[in-house]
N, C-alpha and C. Protein backbone atom coordinates (compact mmCIF):
# COMPACT_ATOMS: atom_id res chain seq x y z
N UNK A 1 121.94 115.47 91.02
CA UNK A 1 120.68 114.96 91.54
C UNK A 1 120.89 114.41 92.93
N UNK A 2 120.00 114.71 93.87
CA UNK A 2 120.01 114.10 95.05
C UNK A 2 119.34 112.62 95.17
N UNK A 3 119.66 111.88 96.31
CA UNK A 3 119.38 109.94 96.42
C UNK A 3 118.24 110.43 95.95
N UNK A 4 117.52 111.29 96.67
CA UNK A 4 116.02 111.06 96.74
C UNK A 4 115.60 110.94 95.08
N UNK A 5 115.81 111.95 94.08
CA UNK A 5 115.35 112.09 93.43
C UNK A 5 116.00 110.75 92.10
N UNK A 6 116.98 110.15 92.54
CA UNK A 6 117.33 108.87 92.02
C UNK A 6 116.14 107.89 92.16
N UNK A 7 115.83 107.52 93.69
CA UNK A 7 114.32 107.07 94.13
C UNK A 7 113.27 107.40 92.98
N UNK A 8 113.16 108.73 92.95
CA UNK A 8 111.87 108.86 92.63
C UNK A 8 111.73 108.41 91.16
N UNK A 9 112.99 108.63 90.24
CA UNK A 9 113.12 107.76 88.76
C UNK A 9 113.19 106.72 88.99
N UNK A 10 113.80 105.70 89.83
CA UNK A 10 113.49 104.35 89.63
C UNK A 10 112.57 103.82 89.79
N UNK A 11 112.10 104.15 91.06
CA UNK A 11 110.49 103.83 91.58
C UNK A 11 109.68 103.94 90.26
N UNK A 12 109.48 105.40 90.02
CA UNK A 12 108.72 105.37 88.83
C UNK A 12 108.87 104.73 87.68
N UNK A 13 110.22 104.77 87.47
CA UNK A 13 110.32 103.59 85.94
C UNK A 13 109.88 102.29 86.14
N UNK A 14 110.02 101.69 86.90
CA UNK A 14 109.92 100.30 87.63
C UNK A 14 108.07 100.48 87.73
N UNK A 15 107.55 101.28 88.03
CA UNK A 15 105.79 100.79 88.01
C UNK A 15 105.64 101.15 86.90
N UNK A 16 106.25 102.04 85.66
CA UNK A 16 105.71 102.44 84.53
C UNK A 16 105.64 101.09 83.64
N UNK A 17 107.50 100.72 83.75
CA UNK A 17 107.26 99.68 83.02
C UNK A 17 106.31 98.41 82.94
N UNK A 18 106.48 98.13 84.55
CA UNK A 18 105.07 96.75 84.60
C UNK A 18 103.85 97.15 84.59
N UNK A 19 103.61 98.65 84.53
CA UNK A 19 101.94 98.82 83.98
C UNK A 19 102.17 98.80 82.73
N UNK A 20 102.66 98.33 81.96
CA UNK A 20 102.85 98.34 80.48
C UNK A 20 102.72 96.74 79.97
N UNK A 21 102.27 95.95 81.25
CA UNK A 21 102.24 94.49 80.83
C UNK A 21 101.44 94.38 80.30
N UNK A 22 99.84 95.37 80.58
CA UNK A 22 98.81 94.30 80.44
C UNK A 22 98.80 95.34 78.32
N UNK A 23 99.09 96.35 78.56
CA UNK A 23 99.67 96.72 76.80
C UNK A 23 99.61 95.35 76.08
N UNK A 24 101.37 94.82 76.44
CA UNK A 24 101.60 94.11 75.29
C UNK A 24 101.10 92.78 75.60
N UNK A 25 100.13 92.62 76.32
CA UNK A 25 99.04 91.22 75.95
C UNK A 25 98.32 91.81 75.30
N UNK A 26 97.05 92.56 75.92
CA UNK A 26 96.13 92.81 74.89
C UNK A 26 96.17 93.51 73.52
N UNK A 27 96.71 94.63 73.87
CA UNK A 27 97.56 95.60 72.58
C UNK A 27 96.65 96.54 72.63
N UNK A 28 95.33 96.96 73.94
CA UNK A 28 94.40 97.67 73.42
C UNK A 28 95.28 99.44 73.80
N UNK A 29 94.83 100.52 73.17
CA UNK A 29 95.09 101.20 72.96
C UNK A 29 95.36 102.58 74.05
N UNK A 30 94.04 102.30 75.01
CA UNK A 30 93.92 103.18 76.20
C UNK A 30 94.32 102.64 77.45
N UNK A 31 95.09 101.31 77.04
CA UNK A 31 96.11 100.51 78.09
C UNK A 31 97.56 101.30 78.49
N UNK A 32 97.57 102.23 77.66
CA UNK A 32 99.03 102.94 77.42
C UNK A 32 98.94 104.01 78.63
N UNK A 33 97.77 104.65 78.75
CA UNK A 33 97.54 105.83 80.22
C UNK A 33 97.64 105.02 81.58
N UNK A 34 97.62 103.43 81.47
CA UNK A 34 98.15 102.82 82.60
C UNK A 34 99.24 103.26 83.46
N UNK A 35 100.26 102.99 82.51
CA UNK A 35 101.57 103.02 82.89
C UNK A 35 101.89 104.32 83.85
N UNK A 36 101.46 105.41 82.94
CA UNK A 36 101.53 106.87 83.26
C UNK A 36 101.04 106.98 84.84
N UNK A 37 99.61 106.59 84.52
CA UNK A 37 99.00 106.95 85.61
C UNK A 37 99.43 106.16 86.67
N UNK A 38 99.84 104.70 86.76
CA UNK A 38 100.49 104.34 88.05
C UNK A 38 101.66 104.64 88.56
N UNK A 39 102.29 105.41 87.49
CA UNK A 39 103.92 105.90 87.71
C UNK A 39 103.41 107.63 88.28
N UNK A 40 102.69 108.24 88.13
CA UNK A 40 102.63 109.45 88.55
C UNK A 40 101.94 109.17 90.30
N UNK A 41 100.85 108.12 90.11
CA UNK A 41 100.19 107.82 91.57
C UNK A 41 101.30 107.77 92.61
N UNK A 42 102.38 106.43 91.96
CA UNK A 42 103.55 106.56 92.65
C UNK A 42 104.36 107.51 93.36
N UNK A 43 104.89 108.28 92.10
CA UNK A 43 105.27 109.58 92.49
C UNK A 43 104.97 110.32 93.52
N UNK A 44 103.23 110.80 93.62
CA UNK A 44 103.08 112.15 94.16
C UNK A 44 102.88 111.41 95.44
N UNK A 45 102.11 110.06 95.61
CA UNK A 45 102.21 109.51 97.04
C UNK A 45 103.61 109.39 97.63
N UNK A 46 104.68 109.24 97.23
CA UNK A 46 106.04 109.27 97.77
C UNK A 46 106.51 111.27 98.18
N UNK A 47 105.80 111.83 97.04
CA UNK A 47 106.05 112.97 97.57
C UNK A 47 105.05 113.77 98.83
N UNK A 48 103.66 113.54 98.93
CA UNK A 48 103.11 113.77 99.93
C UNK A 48 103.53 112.69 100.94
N UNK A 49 103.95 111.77 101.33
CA UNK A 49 104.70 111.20 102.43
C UNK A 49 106.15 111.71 102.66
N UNK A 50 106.67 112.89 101.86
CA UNK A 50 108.01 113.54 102.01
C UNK A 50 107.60 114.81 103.05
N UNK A 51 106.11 115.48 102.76
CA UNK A 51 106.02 116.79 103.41
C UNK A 51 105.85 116.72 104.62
N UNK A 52 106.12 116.16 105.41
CA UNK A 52 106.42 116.16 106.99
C UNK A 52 108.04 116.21 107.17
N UNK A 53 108.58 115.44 105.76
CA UNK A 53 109.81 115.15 106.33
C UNK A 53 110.76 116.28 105.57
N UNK A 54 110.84 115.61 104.43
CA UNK A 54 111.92 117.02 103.53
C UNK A 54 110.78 118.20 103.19
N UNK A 55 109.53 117.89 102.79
CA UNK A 55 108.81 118.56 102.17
C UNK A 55 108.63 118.66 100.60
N UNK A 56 107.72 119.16 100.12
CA UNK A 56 107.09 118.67 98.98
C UNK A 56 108.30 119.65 97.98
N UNK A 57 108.70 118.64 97.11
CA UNK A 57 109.51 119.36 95.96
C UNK A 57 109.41 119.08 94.56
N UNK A 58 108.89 120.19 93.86
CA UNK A 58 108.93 119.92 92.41
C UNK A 58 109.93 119.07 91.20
N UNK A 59 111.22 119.22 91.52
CA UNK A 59 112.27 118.22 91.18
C UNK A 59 111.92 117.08 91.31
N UNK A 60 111.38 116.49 92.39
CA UNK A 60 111.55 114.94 93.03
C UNK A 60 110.14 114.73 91.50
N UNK A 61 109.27 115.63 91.63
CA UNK A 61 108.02 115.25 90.21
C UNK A 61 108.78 115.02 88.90
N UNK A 62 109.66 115.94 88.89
CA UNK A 62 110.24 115.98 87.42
C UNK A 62 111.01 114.74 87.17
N UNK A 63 111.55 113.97 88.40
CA UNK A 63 112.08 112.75 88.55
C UNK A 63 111.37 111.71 88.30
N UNK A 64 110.58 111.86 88.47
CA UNK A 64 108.77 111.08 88.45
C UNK A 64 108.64 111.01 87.11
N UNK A 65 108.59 112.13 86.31
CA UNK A 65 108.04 112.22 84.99
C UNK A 65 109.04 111.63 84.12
N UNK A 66 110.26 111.82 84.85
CA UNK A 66 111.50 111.45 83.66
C UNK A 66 111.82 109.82 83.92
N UNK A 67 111.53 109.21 84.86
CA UNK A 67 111.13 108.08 84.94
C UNK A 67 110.17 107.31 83.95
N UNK A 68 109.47 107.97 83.96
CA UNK A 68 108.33 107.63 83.39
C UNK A 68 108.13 107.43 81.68
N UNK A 69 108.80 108.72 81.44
CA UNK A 69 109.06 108.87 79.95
C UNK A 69 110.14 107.77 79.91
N UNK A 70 110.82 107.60 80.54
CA UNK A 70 112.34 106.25 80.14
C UNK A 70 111.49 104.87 80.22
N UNK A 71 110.53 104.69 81.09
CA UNK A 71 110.07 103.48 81.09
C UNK A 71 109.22 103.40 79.59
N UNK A 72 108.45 104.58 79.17
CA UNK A 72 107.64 104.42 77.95
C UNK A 72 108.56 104.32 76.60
N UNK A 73 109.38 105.24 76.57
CA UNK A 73 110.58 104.88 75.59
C UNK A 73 111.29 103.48 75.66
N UNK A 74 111.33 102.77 76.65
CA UNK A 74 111.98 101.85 76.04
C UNK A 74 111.24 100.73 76.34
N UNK A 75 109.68 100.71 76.44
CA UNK A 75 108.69 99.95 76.44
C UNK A 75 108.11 99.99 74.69
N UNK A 76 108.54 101.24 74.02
CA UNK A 76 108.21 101.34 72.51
C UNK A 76 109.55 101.02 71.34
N UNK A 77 110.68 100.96 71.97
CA UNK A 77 111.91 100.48 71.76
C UNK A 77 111.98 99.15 71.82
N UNK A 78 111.49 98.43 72.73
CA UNK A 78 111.49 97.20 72.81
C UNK A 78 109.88 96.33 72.12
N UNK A 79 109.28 96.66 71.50
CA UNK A 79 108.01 96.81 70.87
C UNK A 79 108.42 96.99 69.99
N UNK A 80 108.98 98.60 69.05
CA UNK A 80 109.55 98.10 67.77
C UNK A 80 110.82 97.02 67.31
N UNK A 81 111.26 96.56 68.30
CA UNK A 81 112.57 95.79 67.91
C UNK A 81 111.69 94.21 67.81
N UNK A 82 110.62 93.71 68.46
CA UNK A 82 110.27 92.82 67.81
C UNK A 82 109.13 92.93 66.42
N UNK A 83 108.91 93.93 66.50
CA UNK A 83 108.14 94.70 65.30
C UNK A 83 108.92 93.81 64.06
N UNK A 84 110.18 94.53 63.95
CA UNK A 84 111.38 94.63 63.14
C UNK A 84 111.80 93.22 63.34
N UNK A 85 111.97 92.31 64.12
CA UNK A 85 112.21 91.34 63.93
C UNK A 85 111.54 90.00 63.33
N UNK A 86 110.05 90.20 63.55
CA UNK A 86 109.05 89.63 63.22
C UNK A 86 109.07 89.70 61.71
N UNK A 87 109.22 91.08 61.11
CA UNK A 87 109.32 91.18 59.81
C UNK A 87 110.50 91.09 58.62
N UNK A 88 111.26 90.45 59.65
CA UNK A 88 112.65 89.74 58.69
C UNK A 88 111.82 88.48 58.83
């Protein structure tokens, strides 16, 4: 993987996860396309500010997405572990 596309997973994990705050206050249900959607906004604005420079690349998205999925996985990982703890 190139820096860039390191960028583009952290960046994205990093807004996925804190759009996932207002989730676990309220708990409402269509709070969950938050995350997504500010982690992809992220994304493609970092990648249309690339096409002057490197130019627009599909990888740097897939970096985006796989970000994204890591922030939601362990936003539901950490959700069931107090799940599970609550119920001991």
């Amino acid at each position: 993987m190139r820096t860039d596309q390191y960028k583009h997973f952290f960046v994205c994990f990093m807004v996925s996860a804190l759009g996932t705050i207002p989730w676990q206050i309220w708990h409402e249900g269509w709070m969950l396309a938050l995350p997504v959607a500010l982690g992809l906004l992220a994304g493609f604005c970092k990648e249309f500010a690339d096409i002057g420079g490197s130019g627009f690349d599909w990888t740097d998205i897939l970096a985006d997405v796989a970000g994204i999925v890591a922030a939601m996985l362990l936003c539901g990982l950490a959700k069931g572990v107090t799940w599970i703890t609550n119920c001991l």
